[in-house]
Protein backbone atom coordinates (compact mmCIF):
# COMPACT_ATOMS: atom_id res chain seq x y z
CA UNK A 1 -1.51 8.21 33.02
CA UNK A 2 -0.06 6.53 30.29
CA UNK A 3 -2.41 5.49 27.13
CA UNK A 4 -2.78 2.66 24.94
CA UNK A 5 -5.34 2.57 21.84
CA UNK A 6 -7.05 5.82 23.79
CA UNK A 7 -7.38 3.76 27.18
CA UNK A 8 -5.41 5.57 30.02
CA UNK A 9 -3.96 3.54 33.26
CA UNK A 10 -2.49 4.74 36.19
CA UNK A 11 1.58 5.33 35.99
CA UNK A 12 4.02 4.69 38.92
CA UNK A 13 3.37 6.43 42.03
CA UNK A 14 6.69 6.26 44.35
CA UNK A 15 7.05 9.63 45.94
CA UNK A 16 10.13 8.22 48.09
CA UNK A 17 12.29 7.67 45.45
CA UNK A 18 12.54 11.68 45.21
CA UNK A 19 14.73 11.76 48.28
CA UNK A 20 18.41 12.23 48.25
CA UNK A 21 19.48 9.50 50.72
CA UNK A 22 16.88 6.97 49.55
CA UNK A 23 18.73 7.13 46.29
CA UNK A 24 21.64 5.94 47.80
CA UNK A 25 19.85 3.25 49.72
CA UNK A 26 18.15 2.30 46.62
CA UNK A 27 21.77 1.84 44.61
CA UNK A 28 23.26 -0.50 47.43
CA UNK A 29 20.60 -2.32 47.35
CA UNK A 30 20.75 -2.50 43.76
CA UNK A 31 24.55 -3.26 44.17
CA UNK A 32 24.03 -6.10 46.40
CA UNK A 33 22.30 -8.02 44.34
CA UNK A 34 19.80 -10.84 45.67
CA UNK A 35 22.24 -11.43 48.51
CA UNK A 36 21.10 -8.28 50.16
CA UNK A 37 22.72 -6.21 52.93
CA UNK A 38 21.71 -5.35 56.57
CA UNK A 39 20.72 -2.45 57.35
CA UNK A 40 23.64 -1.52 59.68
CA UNK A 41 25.80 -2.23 56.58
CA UNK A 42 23.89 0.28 54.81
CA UNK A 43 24.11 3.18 57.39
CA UNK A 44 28.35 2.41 57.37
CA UNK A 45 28.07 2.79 53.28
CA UNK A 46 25.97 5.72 53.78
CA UNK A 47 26.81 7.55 57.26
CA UNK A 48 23.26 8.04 57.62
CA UNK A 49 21.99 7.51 61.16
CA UNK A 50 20.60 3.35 61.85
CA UNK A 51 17.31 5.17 62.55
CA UNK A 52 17.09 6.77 59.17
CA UNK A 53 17.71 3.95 57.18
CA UNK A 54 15.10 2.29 59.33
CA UNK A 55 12.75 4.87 57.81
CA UNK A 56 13.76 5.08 54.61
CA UNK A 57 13.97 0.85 54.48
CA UNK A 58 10.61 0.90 55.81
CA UNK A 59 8.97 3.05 53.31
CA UNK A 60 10.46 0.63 50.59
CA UNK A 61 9.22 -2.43 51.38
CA UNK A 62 5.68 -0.60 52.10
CA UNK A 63 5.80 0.69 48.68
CA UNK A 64 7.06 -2.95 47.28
CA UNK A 65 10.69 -1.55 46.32
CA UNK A 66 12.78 -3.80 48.75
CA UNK A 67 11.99 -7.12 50.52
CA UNK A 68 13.77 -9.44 52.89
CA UNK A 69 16.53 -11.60 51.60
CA UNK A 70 16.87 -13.65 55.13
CA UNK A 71 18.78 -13.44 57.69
CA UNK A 72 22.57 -13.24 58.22
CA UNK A 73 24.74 -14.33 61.39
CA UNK A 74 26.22 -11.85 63.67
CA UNK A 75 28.72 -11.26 65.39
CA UNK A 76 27.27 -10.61 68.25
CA UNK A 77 23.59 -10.54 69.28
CA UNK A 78 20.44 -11.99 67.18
CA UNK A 79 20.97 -12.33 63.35
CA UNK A 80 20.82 -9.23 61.19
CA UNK A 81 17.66 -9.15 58.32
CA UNK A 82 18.90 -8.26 55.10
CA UNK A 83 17.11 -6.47 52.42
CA UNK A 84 17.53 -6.85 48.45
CA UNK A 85 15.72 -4.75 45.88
CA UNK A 86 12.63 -6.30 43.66
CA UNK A 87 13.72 -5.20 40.59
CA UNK A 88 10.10 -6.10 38.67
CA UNK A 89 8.63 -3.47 40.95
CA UNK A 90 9.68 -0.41 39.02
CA UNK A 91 10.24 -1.03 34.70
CA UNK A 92 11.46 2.01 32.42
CA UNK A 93 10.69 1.44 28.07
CA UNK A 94 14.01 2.58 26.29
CA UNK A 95 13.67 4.00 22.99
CA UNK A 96 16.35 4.08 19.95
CA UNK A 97 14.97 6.11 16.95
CA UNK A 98 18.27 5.44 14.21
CA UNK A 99 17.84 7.16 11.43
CA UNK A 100 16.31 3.92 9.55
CA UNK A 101 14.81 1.47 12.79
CA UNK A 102 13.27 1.86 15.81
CA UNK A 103 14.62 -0.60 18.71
CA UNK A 104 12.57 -0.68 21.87
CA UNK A 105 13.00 -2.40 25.31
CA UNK A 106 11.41 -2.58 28.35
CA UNK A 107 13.95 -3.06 31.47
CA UNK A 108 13.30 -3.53 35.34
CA UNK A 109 14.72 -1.33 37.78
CA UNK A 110 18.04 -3.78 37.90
CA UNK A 111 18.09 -2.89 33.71
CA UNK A 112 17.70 -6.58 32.66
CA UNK A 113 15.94 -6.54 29.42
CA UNK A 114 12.37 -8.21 29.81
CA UNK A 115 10.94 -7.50 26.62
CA UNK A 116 11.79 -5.59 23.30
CA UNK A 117 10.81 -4.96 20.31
CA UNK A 118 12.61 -3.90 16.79
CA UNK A 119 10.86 -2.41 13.42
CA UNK A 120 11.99 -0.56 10.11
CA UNK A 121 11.79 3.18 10.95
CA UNK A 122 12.45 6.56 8.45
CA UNK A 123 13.24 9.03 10.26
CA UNK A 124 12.73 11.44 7.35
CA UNK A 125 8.97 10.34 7.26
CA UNK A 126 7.94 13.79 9.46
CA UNK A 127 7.38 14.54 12.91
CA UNK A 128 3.99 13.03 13.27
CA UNK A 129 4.86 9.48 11.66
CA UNK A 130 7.68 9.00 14.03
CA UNK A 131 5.88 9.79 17.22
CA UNK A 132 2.86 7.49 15.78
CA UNK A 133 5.39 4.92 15.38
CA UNK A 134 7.13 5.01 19.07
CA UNK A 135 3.45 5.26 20.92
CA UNK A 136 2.65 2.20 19.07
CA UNK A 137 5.48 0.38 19.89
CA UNK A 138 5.72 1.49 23.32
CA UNK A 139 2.43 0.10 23.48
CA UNK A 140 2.69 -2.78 21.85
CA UNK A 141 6.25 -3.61 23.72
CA UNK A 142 3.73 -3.54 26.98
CA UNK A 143 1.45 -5.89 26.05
CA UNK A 144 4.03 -8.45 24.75
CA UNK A 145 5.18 -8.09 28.25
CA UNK A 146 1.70 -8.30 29.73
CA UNK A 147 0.91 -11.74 27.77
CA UNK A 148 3.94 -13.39 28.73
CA UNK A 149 6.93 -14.76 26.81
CA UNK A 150 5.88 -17.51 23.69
CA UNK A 151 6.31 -21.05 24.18
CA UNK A 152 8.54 -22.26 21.64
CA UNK A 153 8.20 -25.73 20.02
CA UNK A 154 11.55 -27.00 21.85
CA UNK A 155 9.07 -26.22 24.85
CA UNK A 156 11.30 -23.28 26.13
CA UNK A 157 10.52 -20.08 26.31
CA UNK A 158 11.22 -17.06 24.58
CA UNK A 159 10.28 -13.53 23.99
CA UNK A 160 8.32 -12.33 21.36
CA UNK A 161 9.58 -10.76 18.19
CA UNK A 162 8.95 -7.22 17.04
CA UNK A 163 5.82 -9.20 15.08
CA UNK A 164 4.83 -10.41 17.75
CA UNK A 165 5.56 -13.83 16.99
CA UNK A 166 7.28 -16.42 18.65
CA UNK A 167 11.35 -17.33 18.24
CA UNK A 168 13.39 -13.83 18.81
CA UNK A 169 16.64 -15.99 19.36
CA UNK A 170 15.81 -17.70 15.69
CA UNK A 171 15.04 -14.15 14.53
CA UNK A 172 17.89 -12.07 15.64
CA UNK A 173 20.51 -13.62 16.76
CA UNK A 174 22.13 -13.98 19.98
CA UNK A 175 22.82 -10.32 20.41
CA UNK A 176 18.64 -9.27 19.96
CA UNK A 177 17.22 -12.46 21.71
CA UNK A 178 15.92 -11.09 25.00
CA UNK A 179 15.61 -12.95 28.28
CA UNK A 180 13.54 -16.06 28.72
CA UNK A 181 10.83 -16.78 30.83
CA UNK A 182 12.39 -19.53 32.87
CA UNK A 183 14.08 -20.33 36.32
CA UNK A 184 14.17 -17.30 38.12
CA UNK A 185 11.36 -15.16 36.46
CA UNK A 186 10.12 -11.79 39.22
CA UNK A 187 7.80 -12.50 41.62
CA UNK A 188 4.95 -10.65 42.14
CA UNK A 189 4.27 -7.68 39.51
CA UNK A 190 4.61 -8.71 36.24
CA UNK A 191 7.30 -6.56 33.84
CA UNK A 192 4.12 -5.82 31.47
CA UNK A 193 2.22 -4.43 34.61
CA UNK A 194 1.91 -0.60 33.68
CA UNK A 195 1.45 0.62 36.98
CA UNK A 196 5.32 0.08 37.34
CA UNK A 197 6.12 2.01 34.23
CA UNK A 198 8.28 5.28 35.52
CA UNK A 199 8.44 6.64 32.25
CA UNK A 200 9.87 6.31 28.86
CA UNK A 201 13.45 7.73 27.63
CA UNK A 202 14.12 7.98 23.90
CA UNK A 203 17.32 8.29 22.14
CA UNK A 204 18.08 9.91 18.82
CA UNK A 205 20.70 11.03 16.37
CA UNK A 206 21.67 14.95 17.23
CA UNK A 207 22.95 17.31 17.82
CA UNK A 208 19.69 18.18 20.41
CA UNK A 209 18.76 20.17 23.05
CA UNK A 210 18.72 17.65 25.88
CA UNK A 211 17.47 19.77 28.65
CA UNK A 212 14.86 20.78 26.95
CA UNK A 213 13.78 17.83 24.94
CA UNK A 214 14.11 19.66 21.74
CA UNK A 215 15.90 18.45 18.04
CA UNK A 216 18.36 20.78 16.23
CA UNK A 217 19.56 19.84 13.00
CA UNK A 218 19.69 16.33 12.69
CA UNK A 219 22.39 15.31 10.72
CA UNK A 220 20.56 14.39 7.29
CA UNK A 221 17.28 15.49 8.55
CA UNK A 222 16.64 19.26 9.13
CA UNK A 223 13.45 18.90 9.03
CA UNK A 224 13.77 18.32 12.31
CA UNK A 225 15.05 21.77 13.72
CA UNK A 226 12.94 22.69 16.72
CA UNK A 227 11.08 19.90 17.07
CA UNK A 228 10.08 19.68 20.71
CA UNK A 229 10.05 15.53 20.36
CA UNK A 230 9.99 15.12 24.43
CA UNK A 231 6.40 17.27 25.18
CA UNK A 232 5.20 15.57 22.00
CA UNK A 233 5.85 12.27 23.27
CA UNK A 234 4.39 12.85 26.57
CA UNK A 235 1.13 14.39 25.77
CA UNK A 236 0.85 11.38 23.90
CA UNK A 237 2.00 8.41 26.73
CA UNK A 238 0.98 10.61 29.27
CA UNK A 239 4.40 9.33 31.40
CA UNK A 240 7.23 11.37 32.00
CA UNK A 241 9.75 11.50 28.77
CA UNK A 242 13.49 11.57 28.72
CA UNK A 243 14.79 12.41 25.03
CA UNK A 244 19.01 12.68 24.75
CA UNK A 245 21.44 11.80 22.08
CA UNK A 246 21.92 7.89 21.22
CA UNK A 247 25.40 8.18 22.25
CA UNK A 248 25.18 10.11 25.36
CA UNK A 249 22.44 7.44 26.21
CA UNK A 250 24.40 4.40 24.93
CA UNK A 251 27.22 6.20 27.46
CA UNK A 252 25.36 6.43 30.63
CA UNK A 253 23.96 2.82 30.02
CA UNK A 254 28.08 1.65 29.85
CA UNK A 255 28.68 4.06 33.33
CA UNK A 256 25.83 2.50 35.01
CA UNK A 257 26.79 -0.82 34.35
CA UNK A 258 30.24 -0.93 35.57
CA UNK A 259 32.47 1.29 33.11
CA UNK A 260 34.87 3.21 34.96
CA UNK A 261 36.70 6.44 34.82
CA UNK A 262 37.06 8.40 31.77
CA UNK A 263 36.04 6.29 28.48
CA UNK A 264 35.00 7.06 24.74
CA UNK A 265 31.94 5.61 23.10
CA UNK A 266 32.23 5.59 19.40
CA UNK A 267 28.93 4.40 17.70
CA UNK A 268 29.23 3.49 13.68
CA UNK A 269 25.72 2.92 12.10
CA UNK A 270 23.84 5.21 9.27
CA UNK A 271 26.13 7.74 11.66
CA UNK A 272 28.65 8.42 14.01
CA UNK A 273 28.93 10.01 17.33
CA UNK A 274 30.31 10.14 20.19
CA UNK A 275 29.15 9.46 24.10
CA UNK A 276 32.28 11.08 26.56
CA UNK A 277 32.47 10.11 30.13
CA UNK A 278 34.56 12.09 31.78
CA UNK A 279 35.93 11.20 35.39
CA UNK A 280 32.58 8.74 35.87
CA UNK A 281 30.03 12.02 34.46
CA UNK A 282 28.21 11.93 31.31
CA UNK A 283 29.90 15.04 29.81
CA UNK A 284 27.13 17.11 27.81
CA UNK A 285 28.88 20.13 27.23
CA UNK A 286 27.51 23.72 28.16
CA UNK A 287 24.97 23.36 25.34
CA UNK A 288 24.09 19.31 25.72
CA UNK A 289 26.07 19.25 21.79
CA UNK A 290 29.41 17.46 23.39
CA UNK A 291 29.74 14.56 21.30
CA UNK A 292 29.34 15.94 17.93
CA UNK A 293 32.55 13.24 17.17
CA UNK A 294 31.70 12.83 13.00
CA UNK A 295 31.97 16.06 12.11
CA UNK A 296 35.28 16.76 12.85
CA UNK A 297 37.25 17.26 9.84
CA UNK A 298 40.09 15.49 8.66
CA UNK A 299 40.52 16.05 5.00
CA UNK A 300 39.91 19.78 3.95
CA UNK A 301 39.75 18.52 0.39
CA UNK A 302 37.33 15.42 1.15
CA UNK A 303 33.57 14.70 0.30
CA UNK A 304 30.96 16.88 1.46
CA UNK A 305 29.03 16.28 4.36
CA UNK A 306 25.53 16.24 5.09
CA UNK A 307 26.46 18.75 8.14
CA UNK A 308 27.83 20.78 5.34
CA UNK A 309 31.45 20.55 5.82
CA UNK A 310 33.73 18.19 3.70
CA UNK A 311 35.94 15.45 4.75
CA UNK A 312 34.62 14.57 8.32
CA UNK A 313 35.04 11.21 10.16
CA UNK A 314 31.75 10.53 9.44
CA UNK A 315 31.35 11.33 5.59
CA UNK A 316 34.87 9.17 5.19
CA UNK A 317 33.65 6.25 6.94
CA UNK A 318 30.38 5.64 5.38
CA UNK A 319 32.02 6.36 2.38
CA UNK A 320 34.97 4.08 2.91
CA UNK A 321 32.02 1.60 4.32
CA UNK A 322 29.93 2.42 0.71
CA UNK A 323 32.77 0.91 -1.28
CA UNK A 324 32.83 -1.95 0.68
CA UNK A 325 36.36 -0.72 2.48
CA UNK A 326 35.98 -1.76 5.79
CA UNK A 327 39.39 -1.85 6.88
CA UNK A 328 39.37 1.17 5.44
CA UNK A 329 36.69 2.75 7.56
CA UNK A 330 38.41 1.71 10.62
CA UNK A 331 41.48 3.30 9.88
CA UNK A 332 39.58 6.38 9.44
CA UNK A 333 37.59 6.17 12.71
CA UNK A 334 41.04 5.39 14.47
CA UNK A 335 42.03 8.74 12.87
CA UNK A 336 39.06 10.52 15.25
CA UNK A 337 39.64 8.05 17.63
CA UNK A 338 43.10 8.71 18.42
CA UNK A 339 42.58 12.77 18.12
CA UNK A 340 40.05 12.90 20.43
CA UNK A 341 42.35 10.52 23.03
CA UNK A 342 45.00 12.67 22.68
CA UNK A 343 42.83 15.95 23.15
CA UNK A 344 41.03 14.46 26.47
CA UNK A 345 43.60 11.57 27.70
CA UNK A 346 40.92 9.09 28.34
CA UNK A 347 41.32 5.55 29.73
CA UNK A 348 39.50 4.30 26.85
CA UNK A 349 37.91 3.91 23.70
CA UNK A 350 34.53 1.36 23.10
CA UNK A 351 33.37 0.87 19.48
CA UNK A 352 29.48 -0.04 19.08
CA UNK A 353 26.79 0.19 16.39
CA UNK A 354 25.67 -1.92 14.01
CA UNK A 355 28.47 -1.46 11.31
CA UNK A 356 30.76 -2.33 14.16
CA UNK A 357 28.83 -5.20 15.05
CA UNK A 358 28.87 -6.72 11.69
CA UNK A 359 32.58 -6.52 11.48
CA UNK A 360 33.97 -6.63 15.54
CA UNK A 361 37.26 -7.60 14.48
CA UNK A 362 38.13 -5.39 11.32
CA UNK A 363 36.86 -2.39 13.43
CA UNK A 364 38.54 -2.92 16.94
CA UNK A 365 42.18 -3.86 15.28
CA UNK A 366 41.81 -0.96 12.78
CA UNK A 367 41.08 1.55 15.29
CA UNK A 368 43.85 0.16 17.86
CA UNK A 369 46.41 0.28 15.05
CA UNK A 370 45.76 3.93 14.27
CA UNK A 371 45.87 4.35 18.47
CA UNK A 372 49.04 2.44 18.48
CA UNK A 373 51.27 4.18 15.89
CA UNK A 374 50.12 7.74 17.68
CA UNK A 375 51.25 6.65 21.04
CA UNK A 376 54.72 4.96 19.22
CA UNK A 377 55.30 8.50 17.37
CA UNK A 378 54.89 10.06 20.70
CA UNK A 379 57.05 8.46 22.83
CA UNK A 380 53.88 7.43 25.31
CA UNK A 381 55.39 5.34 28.10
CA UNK A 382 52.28 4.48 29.65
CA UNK A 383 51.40 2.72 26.34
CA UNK A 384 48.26 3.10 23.96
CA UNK A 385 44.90 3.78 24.84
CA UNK A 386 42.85 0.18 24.90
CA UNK A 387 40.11 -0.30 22.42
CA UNK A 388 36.96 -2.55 22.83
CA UNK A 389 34.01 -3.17 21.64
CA UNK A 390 30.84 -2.17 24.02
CA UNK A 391 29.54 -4.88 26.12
CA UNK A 392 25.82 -4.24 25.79
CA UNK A 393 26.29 -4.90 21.80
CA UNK A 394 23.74 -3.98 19.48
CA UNK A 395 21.18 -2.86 22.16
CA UNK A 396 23.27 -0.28 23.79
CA UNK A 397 21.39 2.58 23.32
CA UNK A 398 18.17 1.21 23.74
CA UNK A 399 19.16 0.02 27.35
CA UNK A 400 20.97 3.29 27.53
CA UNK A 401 17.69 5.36 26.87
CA UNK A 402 15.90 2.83 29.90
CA UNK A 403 18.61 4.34 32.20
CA UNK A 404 17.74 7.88 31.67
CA UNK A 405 14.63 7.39 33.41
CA UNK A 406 16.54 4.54 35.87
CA UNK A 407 19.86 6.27 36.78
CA UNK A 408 18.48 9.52 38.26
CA UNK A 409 16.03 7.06 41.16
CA UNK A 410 19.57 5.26 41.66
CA UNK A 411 21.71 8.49 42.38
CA UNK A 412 23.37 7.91 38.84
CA UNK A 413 21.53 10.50 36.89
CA UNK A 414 24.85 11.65 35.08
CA UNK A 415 26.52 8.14 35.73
């Protein structure tokens, strides 16, 4: 059940999407996009028998997860049906609690954005001010959805802003505006409908107990330490709740959406971390602390750290950032950057976060000049490892945080 101002509604019911094999149905569908695929195309991709995809097709479209998309010649005999997914019939809310905002979305099961919403947040305001905050906005994020996008006074439409009011694009930019209303809006359930809700993933500074939902010591806020923030949260939405690391979140978002191989996210905001994927896997560590990328340290002799060290990555870059050294910063993230390439020989490195987003240039050329001279000094004949900036910009862990609860119906769970 999930509540809203101490009314509770029924939550998603779709038992099938516990199965294995539907999984993989479920992400070629996905995959295929509105074109669709037969159903013989879909027992080739997934060696499962024609009579079990019949099955597991069938229980879909009962339960309003795929549909027909037409009809398609053949080769030989009467024209194959194919089936797409309906994205609006399942929605996820992703959560990013940063250490001074709280950025919320609401995706469908294909992760496009439909609504979101973005407030000032401390994080150091105690336990029971920050849950307050994300089951209000959760439920507030739902009924912007439920009322329907604004109409603007251009006459298009738009989504609303974390107010409430109308104009996000005016608001925040193109990187925040969220999708309009227009052409080809779902059909059928509507994205604020909460029986589709599956559930609610939140992402947070760590390090943190991911399998268990639980905080360690925040970085700046050990107040923190053993705060079981996933139970909390779902005693209080009465949904199922994901809680991970904003990087590690921010990661699997990037895997899901068509990063391949082994890659590096680097995330510079009132932080830094780290999200590793490592041969197409979210890579966690033995603990769930992999990741831990600002607190390595690279000056013995530098300023301390709220982690209690001195001189790590991430005490040099806000301080380099502080003075107003931004070229300095990125030299100094290269520095982790190209220590952590060398240690794990990834493919590549992605820079995102809002102090990367406010200087994309500055940050991306720093940290591939640092990458560069390494691979020079060491004779690397393959040449340096690339460096990019995220696609999913300043939303990435937000969407990221969606696709904990969206990956695992998909197959994806780790990527």
């Amino acid at each position: 059940m999930y509540r809203t101002n101490g009314a509770a509604t029924g939550g998603a019911n779709l038992p099938s999407l516990r199965s294995h094999n539907t999984a993989l149905v479920l992400d070629l569908l996905r995959t295929a996009g509105p074109d669709g695929i037969s159903r013989l195309e879909l027992a080739e991709r997934t060696g499962l028998t024609p009579q079990a995809v019949s099955k597991i097709t069938a229980r879909l479209r009962a339960e309003g997860l795929a549909a027909e998309a037409g009809r398609r010649a053949s080769t030989g005999g009467k024209p194959r049906t194919v089936l797409r997914l309906v994205p609006e019939a399942g929605h996820a809310i992703g959560v990013h609690l940063d250490r001074d905002e709280l950025r919320a979305v609401l995706v469908d099961l294909n992760g496009t954005v439909t609504a979101q919403r973005r407030i000032p947040l401390d994080l150091g305001a105690g336990s029971d001010a920050v849950v307050d905050a994300v089951v209000r906005e959760t439920g507030r994020l739902l009924a912007d959805a439920a009322e329907g996008a604004a109409r603007e006074p251009d006459g298009t439409r738009g989504p609303r802003t974390a107010d409430g009011t109308a104009g996000a694009r005016a608001a925040a930019g193109p990187e925040d505006a969220g999708p309009s209303e227009g052409s080809d809006g779902p059909q059928g359930a509507h994205p604020g409908d909460v029986r589709t809700l599956l559930g609610v993933g939140v992402a947070l500074p760590g390090p943190l107990d991911h399998d268990r939902g639980v905080l360690h010591r925040v970085t700046g806020f050990p107040e923190w330490d053993g705060f079981p923030l996933r139970d909390a949260l779902a005693r209080r939405l009465g949904v199922p709740v994901v809680v991970d690391k904003d990087t590690n979140a921010a990661a699997l978002g990037l895997a899901v959406g068509g990063e391949r191989g082994s890659f590096a996210y680097l995330h510079l905001s009132t932080g830094l971390g780290a999200g590793l994927v490592l041969g197409g896997t979210v890579h966690r560590g033995a603990r769930t602390g992999a990741g831990e990328f600002g607190h390595q340290v690279v000056q013995l002799d530098g300023p301390p750290c709220p982690c209690g060290n001195r001189g790590c990555v991430e005490a040099l870059c806000l301080a380099a950032i502080d003075h107003g050294d931004l070229p300095g910063a990125a030299r100094v993230l290269g520095v982790g950057a190209a220590n952590l390439a060398a240690l794990l020989d990834i493919d590549r490195v992605l820079l995102g976060g809002r102090t990367v987003a406010g200087a994309p240039e500055v940050f991306v050329r720093g940290v591939a000049a640092v990458l560069d001279d390494r691979a020079r000094r060491e004779g690397a004949t393959d040449g340096t490892v690339p460096v990019t900036l995220a696609p999913t910009g300043a939303r990435a862990v937000a969407e990221g945080a969606a696709q904990l609860l969206l990956a695992p119906l998909f197959g994806r769970a780790e990527g």
